[in-house]
N, C-alpha and C. Protein backbone atom coordinates (compact mmCIF):
# COMPACT_ATOMS: atom_id res chain seq x y z
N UNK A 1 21.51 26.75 4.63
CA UNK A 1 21.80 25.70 3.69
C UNK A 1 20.81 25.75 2.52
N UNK A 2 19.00 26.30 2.76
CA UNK A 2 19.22 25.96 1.69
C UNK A 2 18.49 27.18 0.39
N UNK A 3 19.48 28.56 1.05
CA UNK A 3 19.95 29.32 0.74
C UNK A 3 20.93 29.33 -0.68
N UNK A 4 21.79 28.14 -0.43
CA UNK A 4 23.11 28.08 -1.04
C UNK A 4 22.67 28.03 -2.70
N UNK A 5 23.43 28.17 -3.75
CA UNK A 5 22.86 28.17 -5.05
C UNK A 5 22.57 26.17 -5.36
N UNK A 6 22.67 25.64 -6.14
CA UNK A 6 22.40 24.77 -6.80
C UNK A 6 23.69 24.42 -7.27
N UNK A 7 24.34 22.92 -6.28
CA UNK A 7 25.60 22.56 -7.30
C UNK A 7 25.34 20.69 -7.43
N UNK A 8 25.68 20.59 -9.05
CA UNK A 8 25.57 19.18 -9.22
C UNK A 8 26.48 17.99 -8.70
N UNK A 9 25.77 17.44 -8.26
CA UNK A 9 26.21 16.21 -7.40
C UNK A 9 27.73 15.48 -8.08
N UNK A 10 28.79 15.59 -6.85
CA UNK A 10 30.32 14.91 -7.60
C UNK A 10 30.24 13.81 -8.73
N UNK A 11 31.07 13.86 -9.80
CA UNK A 11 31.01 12.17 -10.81
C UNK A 11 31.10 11.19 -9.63
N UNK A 12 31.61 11.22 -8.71
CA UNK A 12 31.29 9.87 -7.77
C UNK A 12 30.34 9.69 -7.62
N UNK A 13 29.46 10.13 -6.87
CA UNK A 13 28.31 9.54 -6.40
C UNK A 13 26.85 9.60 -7.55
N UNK A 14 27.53 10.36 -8.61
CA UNK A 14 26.56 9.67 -9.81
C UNK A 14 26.64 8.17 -10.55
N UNK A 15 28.09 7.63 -10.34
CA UNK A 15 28.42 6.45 -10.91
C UNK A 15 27.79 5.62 -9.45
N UNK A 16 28.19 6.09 -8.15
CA UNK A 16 27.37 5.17 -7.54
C UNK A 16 26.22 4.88 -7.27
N UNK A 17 25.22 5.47 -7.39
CA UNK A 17 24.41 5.74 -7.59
C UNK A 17 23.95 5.02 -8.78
N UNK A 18 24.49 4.85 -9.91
CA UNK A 18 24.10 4.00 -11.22
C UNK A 18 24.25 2.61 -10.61
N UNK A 19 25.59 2.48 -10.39
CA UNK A 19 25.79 1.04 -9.99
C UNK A 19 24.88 0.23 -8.88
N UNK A 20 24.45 1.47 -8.09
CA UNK A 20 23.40 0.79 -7.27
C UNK A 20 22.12 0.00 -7.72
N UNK A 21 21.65 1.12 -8.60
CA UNK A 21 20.75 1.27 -9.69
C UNK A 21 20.85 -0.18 -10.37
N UNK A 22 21.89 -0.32 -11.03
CA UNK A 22 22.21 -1.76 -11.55
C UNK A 22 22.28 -3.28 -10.95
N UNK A 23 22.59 -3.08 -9.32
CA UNK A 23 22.64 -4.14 -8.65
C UNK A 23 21.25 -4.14 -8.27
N UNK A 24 20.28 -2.90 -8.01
CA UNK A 24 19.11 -3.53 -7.71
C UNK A 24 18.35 -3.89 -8.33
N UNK A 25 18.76 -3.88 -9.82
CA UNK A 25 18.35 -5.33 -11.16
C UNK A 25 18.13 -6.45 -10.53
N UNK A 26 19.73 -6.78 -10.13
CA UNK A 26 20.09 -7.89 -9.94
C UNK A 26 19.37 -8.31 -9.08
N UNK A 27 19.40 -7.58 -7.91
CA UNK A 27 18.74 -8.12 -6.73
C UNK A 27 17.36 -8.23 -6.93
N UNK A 28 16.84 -7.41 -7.79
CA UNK A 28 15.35 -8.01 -7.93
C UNK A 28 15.02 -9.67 -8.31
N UNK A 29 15.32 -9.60 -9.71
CA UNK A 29 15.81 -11.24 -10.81
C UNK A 29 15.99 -11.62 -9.61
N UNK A 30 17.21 -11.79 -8.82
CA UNK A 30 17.38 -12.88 -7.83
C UNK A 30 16.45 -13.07 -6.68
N UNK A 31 16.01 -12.08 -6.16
CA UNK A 31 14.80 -12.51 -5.08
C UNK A 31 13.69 -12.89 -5.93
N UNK A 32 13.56 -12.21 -7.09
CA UNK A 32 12.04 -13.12 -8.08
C UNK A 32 12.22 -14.71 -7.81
N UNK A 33 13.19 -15.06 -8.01
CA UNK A 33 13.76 -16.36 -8.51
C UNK A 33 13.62 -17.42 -6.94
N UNK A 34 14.75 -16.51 -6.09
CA UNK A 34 14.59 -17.21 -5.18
C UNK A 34 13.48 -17.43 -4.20
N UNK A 35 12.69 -16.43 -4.11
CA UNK A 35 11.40 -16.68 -3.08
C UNK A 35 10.11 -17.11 -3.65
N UNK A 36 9.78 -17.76 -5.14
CA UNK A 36 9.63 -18.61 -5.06
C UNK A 36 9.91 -20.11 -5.29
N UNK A 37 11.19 -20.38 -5.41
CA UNK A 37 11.92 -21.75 -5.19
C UNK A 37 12.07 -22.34 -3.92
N UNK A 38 11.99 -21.51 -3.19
CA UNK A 38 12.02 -21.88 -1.46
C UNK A 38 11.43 -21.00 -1.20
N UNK A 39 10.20 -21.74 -0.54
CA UNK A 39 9.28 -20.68 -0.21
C UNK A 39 9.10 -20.01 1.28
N UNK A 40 9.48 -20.19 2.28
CA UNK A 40 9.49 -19.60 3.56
C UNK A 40 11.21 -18.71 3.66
N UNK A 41 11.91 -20.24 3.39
CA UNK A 41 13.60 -19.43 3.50
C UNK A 41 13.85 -18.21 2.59
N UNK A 42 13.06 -18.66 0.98
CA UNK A 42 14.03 -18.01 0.38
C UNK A 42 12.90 -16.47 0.14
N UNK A 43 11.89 -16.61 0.57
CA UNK A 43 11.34 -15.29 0.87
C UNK A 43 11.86 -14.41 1.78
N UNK A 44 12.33 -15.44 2.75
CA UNK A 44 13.13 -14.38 3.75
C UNK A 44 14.67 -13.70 3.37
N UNK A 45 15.54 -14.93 2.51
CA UNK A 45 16.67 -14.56 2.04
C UNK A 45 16.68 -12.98 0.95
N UNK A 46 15.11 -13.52 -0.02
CA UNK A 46 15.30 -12.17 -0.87
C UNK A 46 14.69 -10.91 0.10
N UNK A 47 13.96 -11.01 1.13
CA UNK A 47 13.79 -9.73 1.46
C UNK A 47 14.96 -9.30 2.36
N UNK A 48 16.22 -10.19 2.93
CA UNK A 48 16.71 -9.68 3.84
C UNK A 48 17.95 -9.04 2.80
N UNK A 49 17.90 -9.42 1.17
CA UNK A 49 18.79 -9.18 0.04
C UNK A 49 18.56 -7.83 -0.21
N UNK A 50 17.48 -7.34 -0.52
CA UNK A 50 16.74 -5.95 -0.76
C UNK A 50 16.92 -5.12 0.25
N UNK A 51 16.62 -5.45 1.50
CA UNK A 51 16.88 -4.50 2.76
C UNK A 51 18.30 -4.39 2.73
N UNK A 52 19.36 -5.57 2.69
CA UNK A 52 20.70 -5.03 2.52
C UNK A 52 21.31 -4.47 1.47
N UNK A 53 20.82 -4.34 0.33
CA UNK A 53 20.73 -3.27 -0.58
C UNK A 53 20.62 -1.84 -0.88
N UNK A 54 19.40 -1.59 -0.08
CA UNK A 54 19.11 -0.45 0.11
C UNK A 54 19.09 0.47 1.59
N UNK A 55 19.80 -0.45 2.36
CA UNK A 55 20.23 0.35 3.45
C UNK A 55 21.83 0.38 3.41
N UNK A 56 22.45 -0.42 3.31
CA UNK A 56 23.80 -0.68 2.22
C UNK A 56 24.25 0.65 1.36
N UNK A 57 23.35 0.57 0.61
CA UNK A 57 23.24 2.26 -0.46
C UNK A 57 23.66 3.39 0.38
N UNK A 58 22.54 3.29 1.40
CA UNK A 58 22.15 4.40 2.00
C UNK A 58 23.63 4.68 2.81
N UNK A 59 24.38 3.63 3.35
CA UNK A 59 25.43 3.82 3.92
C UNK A 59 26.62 4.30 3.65
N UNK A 60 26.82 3.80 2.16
CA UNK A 60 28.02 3.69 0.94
C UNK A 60 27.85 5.13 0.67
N UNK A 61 26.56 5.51 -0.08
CA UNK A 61 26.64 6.62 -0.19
C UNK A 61 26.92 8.09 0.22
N UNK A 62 26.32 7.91 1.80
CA UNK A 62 25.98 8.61 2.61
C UNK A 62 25.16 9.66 2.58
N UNK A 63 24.09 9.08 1.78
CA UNK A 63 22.54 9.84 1.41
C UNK A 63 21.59 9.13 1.04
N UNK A 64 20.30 9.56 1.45
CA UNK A 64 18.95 8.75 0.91
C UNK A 64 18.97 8.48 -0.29
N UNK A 65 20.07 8.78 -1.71
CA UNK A 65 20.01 8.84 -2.40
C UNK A 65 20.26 7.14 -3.15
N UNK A 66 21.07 6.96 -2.23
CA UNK A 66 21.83 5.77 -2.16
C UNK A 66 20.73 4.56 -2.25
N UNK A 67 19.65 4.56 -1.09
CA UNK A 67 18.76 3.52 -1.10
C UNK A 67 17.87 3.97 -1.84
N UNK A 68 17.57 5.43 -2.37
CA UNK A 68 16.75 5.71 -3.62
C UNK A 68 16.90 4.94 -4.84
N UNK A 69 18.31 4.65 -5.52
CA UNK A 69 19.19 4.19 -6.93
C UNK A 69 18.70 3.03 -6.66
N UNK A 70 18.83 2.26 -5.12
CA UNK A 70 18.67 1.01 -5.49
C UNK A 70 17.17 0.24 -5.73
N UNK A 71 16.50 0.79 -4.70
CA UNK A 71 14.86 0.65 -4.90
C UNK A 71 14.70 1.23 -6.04
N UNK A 72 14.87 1.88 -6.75
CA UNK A 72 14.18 2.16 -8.05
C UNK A 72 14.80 0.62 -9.11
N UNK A 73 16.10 0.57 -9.01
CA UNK A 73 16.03 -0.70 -9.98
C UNK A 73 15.68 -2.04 -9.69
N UNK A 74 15.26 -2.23 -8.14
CA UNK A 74 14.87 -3.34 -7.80
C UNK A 74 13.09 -2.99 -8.08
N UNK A 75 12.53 -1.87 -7.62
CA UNK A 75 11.17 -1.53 -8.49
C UNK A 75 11.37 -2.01 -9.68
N UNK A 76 11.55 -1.22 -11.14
CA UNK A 76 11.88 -1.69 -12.56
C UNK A 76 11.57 -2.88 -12.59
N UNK A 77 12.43 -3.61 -11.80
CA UNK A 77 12.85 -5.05 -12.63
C UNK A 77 11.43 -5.84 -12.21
N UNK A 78 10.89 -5.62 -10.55
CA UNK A 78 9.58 -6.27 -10.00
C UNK A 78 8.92 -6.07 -10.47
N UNK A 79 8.40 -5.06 -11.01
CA UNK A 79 7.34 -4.33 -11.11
C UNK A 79 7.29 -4.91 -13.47
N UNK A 80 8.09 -4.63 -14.00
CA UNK A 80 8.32 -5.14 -15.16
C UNK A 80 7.98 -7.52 -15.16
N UNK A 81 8.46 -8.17 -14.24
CA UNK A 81 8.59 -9.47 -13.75
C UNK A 81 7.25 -9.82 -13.61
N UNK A 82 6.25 -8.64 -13.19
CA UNK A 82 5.13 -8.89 -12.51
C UNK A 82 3.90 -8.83 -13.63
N UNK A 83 4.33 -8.20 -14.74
CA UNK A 83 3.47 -7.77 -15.91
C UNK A 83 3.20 -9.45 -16.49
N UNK A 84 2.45 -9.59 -17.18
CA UNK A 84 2.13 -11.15 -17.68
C UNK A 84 2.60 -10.54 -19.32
N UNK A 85 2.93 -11.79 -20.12
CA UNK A 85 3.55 -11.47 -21.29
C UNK A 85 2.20 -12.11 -21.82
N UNK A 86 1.89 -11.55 -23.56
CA UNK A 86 0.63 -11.75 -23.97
C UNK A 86 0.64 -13.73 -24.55
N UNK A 87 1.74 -14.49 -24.21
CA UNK A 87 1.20 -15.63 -24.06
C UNK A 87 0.74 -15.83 -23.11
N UNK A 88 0.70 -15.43 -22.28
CA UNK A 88 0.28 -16.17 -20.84
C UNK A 88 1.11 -16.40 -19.59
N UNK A 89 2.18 -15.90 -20.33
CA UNK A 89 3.76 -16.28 -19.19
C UNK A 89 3.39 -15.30 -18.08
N UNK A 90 3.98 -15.63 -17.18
CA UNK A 90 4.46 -14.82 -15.72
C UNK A 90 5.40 -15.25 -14.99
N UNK A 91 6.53 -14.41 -14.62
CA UNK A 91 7.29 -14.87 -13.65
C UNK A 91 6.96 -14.91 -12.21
N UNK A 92 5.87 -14.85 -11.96
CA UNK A 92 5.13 -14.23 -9.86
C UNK A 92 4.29 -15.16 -10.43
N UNK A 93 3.95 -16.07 -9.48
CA UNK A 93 2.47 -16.78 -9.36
C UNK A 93 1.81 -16.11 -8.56
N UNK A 94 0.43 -15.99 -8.87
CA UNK A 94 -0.39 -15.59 -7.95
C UNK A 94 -0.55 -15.70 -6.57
N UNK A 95 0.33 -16.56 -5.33
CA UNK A 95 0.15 -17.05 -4.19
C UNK A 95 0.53 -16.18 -3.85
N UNK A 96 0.73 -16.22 -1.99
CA UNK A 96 0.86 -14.82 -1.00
C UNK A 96 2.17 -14.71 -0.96
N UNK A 97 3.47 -15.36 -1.35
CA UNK A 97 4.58 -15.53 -1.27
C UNK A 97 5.35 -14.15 -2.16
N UNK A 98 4.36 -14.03 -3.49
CA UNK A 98 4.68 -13.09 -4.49
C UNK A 98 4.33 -11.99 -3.97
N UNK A 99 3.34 -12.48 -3.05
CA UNK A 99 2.67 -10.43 -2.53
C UNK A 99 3.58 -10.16 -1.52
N UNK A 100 3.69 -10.78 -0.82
CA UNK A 100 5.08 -10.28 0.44
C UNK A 100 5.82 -9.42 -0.07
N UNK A 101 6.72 -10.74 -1.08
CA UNK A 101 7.71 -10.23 -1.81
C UNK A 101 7.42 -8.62 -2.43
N UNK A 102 6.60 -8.48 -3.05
CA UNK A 102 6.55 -6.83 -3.61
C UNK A 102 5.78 -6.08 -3.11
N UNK A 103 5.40 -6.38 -1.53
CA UNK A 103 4.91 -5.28 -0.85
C UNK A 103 6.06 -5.32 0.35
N UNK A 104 6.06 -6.10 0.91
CA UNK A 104 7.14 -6.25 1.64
C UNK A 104 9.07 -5.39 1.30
N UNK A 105 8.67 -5.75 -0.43
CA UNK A 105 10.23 -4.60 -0.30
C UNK A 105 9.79 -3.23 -0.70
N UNK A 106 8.48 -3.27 -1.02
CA UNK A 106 8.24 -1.69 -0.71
C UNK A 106 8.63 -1.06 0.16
N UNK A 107 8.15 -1.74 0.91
CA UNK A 107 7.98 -1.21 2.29
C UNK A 107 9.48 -0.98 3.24
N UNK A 108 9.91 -1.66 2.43
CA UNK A 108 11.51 -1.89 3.34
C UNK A 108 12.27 -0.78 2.02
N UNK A 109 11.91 -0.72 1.25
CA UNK A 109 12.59 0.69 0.15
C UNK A 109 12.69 1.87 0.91
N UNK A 110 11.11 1.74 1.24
CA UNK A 110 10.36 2.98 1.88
C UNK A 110 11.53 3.15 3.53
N UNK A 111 11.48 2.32 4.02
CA UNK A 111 12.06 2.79 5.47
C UNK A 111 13.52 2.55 5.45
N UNK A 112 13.89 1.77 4.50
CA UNK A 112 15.56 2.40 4.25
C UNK A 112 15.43 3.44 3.76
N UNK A 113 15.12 4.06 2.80
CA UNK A 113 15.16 5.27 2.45
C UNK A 113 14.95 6.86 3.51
N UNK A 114 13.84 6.52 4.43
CA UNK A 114 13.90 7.48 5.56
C UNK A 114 14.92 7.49 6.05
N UNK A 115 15.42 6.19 6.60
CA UNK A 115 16.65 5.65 7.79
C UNK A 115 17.85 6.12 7.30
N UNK A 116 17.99 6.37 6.18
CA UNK A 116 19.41 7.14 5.39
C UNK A 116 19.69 8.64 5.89
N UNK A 117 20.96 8.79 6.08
CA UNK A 117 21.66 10.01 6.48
C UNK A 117 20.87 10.74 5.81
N UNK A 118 20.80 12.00 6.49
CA UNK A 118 20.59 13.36 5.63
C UNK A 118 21.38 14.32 5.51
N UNK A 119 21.18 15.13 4.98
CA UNK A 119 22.42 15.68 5.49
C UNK A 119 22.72 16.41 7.39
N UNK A 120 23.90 16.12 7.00
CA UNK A 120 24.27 16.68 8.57
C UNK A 120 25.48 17.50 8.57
N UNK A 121 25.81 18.88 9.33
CA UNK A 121 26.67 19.89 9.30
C UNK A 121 27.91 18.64 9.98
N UNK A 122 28.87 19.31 9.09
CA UNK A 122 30.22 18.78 9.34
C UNK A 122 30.90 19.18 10.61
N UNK A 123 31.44 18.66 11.32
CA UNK A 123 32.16 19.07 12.68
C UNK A 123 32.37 17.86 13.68
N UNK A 124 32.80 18.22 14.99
CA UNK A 124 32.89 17.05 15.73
C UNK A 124 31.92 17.36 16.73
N UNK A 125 32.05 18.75 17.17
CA UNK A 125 30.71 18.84 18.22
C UNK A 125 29.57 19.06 18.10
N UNK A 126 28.27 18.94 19.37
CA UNK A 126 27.26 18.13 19.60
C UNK A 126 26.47 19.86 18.82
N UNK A 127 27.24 20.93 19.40
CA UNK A 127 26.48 22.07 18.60
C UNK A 127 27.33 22.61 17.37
N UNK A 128 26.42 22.59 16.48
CA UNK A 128 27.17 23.37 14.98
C UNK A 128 27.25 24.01 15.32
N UNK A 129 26.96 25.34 16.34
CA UNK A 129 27.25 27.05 16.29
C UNK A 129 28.36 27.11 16.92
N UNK A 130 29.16 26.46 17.44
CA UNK A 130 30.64 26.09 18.91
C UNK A 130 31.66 26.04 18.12
């Protein structure tokens, strides 16, 4: 396999892959928002939002690539949310609620992303060589 030359990935799974990309905007903004407005529930709601995101991906797609698209735009958007604007604004307060939140979906990027298919030889039986 990986022998084979170099072929670019189908227009499908580049558009999905975007769109993932795009919802994990969304899903960032919305767990920003929600975990800290409710602070025990809705920390749990946005991280259990992100994990179903990016293991979601990983499924739809049927490659790490999948929960790759989406952690990167749920990164972007956190990681941009988290910067202070030169008035003084911030969307993260400093409390432990905000650190969860963006270490916590690291971390869950990180192990959806392992937990995603890899590839696997096509067939029904238990040995590819049969």
């Amino acid at each position: 396999m990986l022998a084979q030359p170099f072929k670019p990935p189908p227009a499908g799974r580049i558009a999905a892959c975007l769109g993932l990309f795009l919802l994990g905007v969304v899903v960032g903004v919305a767990g920003a928002l929600v975990q800290a407005a409710w602070f025990p529930g809705g920390l749990l709601l946005a991280l259990a939002g992100a994990a179903g995101l990016f293991l979601g991906g990983a499924r739809a797609v049927g490659s790490r690539s999948g929960a790759v698209a989406g952690a990167a735009g749920w990164a972007v958007v956190v990681v941009l949310l988290t910067a202070g604007r030169p008035e003084g604004d911030f969307m993260f307060a400093a409390g432990g609620g905000s650190y969860i939140f963006l270490l916590g979906g690291m971390a869950l990027a990180v192990i959806c992303a392992t937990m995603g298919r890899g590839r696997q030889p096509d067939g029904d039986g238990a040995r590819p060589g049969e």
